[in-house]
N, C-alpha and C. Protein backbone atom coordinates (compact mmCIF):
# COMPACT_ATOMS: atom_id res chain seq x y z
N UNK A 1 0.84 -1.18 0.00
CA UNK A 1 0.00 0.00 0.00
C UNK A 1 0.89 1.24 0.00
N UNK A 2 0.93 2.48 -0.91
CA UNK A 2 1.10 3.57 -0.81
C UNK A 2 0.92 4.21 0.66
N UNK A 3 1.62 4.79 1.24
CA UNK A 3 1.43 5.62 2.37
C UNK A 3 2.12 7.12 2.49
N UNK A 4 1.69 7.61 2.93
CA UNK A 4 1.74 9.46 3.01
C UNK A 4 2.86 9.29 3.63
N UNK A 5 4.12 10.54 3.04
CA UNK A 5 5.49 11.04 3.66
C UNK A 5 5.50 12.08 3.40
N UNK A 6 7.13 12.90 4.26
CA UNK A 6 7.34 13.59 3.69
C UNK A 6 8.83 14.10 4.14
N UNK A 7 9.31 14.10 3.01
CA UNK A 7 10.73 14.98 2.71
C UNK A 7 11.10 15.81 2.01
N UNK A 8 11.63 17.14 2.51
CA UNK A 8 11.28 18.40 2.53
C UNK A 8 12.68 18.43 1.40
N UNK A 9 13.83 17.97 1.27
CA UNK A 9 15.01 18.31 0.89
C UNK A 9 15.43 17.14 -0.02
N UNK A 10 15.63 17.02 -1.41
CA UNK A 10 15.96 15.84 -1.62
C UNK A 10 17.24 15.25 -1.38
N UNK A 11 18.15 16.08 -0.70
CA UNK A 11 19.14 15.63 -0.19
C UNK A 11 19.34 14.96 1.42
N UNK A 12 18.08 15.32 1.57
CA UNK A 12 18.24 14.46 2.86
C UNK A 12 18.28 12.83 2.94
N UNK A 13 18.63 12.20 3.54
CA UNK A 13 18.94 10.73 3.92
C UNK A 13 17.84 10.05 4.61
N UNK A 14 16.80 11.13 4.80
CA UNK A 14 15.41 10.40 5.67
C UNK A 14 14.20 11.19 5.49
N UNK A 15 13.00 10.59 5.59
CA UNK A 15 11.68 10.54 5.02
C UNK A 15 10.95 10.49 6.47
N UNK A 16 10.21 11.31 6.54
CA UNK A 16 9.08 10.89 7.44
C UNK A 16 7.74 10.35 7.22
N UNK A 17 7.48 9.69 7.88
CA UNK A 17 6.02 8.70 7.27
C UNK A 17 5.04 9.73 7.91
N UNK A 18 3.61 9.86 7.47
CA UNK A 18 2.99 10.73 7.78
C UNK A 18 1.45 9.48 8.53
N UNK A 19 1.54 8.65 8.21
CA UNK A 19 0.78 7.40 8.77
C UNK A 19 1.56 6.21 9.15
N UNK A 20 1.17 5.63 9.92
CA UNK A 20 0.82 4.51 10.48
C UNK A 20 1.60 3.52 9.23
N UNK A 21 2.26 2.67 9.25
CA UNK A 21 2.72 2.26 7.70
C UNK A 21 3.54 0.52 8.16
N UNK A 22 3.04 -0.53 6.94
CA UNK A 22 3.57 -1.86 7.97
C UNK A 22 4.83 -1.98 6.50
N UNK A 23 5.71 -3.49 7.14
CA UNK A 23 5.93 -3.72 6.37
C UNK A 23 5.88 -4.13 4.93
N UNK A 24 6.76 -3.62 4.36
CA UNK A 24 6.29 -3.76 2.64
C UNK A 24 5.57 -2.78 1.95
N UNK A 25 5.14 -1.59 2.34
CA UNK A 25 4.41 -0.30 1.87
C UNK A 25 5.41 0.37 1.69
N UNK A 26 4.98 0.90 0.97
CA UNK A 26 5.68 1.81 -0.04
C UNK A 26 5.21 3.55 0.11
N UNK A 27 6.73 4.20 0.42
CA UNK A 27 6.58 5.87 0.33
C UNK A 27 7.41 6.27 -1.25
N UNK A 28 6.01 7.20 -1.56
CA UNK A 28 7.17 7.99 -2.77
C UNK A 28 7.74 9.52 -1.87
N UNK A 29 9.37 9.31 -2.46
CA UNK A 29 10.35 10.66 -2.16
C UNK A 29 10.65 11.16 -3.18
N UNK A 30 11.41 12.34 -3.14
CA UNK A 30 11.71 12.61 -4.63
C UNK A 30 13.23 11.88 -5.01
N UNK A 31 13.48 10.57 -4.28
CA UNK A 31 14.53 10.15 -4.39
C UNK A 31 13.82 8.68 -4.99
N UNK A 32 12.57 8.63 -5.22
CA UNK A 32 12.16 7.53 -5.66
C UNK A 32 11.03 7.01 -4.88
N UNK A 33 10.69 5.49 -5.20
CA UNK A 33 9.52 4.73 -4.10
C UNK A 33 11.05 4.05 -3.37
N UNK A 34 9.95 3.79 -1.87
CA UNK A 34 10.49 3.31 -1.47
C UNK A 34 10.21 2.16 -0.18
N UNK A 35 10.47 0.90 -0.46
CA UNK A 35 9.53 0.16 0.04
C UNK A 35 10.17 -0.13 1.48
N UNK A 36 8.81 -0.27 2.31
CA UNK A 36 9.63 -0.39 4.27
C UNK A 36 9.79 -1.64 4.21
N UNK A 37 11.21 -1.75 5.10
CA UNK A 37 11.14 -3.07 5.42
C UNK A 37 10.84 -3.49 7.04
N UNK A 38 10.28 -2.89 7.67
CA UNK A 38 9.84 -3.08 9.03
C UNK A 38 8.44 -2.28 8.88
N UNK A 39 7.71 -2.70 10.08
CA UNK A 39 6.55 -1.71 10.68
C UNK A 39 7.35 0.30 11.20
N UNK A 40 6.48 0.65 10.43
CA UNK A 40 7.05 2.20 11.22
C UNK A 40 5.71 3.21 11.58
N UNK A 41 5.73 3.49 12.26
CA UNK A 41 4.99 4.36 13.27
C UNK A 41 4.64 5.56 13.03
N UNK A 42 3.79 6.66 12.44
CA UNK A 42 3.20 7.82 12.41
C UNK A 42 4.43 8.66 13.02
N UNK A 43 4.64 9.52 11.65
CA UNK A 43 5.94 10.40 12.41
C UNK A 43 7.50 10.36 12.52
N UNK A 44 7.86 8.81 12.06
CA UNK A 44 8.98 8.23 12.18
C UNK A 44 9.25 8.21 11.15
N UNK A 45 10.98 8.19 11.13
CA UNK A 45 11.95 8.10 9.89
C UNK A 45 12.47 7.20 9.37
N UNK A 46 12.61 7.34 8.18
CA UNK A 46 12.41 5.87 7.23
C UNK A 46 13.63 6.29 5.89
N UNK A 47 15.00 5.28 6.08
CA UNK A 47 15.83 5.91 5.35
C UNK A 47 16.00 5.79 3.69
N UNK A 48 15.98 6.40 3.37
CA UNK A 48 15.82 6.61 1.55
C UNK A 48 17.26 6.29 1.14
N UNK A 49 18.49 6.27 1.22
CA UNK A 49 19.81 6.11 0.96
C UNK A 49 20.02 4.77 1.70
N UNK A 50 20.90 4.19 1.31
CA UNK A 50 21.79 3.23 2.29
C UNK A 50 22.91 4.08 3.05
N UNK A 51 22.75 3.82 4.80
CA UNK A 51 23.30 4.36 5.74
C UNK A 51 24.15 3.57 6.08
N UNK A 52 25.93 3.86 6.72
CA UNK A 52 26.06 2.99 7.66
C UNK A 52 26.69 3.31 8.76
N UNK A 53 27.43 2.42 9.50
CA UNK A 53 27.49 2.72 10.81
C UNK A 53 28.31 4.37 11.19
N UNK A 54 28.00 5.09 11.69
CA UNK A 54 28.65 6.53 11.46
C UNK A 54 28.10 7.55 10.80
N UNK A 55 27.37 6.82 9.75
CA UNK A 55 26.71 8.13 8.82
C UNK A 55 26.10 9.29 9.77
N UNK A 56 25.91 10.16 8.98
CA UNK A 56 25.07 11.53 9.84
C UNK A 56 23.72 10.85 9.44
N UNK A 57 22.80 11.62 9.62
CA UNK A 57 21.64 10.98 9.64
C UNK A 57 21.13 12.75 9.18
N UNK A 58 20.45 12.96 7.64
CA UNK A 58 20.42 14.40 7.83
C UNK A 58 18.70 14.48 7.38
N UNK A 59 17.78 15.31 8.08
CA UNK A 59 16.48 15.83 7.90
C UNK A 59 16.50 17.49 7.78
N UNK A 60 15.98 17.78 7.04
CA UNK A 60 15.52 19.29 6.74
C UNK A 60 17.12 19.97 6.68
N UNK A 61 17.92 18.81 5.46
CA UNK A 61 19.47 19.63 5.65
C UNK A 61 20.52 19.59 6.40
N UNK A 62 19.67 19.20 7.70
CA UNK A 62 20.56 19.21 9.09
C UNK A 62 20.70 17.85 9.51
N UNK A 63 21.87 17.54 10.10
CA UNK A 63 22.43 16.29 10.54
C UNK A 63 21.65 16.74 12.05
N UNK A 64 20.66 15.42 12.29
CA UNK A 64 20.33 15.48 13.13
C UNK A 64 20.73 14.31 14.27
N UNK A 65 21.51 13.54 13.94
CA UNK A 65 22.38 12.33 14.36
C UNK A 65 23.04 11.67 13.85
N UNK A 66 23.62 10.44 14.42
CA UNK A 66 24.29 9.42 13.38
C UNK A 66 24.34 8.10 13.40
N UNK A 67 24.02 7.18 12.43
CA UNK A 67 24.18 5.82 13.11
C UNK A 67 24.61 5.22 13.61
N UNK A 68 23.95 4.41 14.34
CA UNK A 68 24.55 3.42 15.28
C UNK A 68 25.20 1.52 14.56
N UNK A 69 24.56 1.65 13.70
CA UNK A 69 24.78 0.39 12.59
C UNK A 69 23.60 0.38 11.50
N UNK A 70 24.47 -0.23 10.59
CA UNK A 70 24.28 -0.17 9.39
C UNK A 70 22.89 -0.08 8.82
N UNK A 71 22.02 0.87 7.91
CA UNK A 71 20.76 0.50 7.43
C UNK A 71 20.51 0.58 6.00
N UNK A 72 19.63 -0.26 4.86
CA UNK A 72 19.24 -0.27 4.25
C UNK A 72 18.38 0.60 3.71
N UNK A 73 18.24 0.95 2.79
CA UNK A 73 16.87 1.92 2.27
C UNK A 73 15.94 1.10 2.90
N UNK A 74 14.92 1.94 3.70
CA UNK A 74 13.53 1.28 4.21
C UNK A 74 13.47 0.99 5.22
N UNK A 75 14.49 0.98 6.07
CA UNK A 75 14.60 0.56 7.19
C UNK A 75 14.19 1.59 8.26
N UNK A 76 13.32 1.59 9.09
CA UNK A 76 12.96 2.41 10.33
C UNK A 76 14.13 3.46 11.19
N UNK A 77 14.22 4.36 11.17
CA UNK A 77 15.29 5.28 11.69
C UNK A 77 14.95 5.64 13.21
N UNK A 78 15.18 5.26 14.10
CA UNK A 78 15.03 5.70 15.73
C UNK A 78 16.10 5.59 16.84
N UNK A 79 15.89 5.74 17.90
CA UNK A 79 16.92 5.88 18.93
C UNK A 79 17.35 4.39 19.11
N UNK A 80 17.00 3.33 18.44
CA UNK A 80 17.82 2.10 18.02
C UNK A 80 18.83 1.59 17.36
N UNK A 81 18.74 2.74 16.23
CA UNK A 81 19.79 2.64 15.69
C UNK A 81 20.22 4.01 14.70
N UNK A 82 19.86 5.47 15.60
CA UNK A 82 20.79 6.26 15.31
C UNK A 82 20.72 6.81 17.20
N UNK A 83 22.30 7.84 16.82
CA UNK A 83 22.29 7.84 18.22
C UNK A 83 22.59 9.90 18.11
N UNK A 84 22.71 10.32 18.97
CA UNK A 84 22.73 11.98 18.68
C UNK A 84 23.21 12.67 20.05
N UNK A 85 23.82 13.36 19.41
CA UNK A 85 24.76 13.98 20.87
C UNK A 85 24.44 15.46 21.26
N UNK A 86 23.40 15.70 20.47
CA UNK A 86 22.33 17.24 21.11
C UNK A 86 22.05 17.28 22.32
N UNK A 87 22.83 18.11 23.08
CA UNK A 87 21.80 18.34 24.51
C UNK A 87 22.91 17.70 25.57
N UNK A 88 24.23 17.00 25.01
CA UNK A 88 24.84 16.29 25.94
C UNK A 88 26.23 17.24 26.46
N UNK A 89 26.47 18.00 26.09
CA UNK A 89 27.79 18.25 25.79
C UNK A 89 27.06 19.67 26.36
């Protein structure tokens, strides 16, 4: 099933789902379709590039973290497996 996103920059590395979305649905970006490979959650980020361990993790331009290990296009983006050092330092 098609499901609602959105990414503001086509250079960004992540997509936000705008619904509720299971595995195997599909978001269009302007980086293409792109099919999930996990359940992802209203609101959550869903990576359009292949990431890996280290990458920045960038939304609206801005590196908003970085991974923690390796992800696939489609794969669910959260505090599982990116990690971010805002607020620590």
């Amino acid at each position: 099933m098609l499901r609602r996103s959105m990414m503001i920059f086509p250079e960004d590395s992540v997509a936000m789902v705008l619904e509720d979305a299971q595995k195997g649905d599909v978001i269009e970006t302007p980086r293409g379709r792109v099919e999930l490979l996990e359940d992802v959650e209203f609101a959550h980020k869903v990576a359009v590039v292949p990431l890996k361990k280290g990458d920045p993790v960038i939304k609206y331009r801005e590196e908003i973290g970085y991974m923690l290990a390796d992800a696939p296009v489609g794969t669910w983006i959260h505090n599982h497996n990116m990690g971010c050092d805002r607020g620590k330092v």
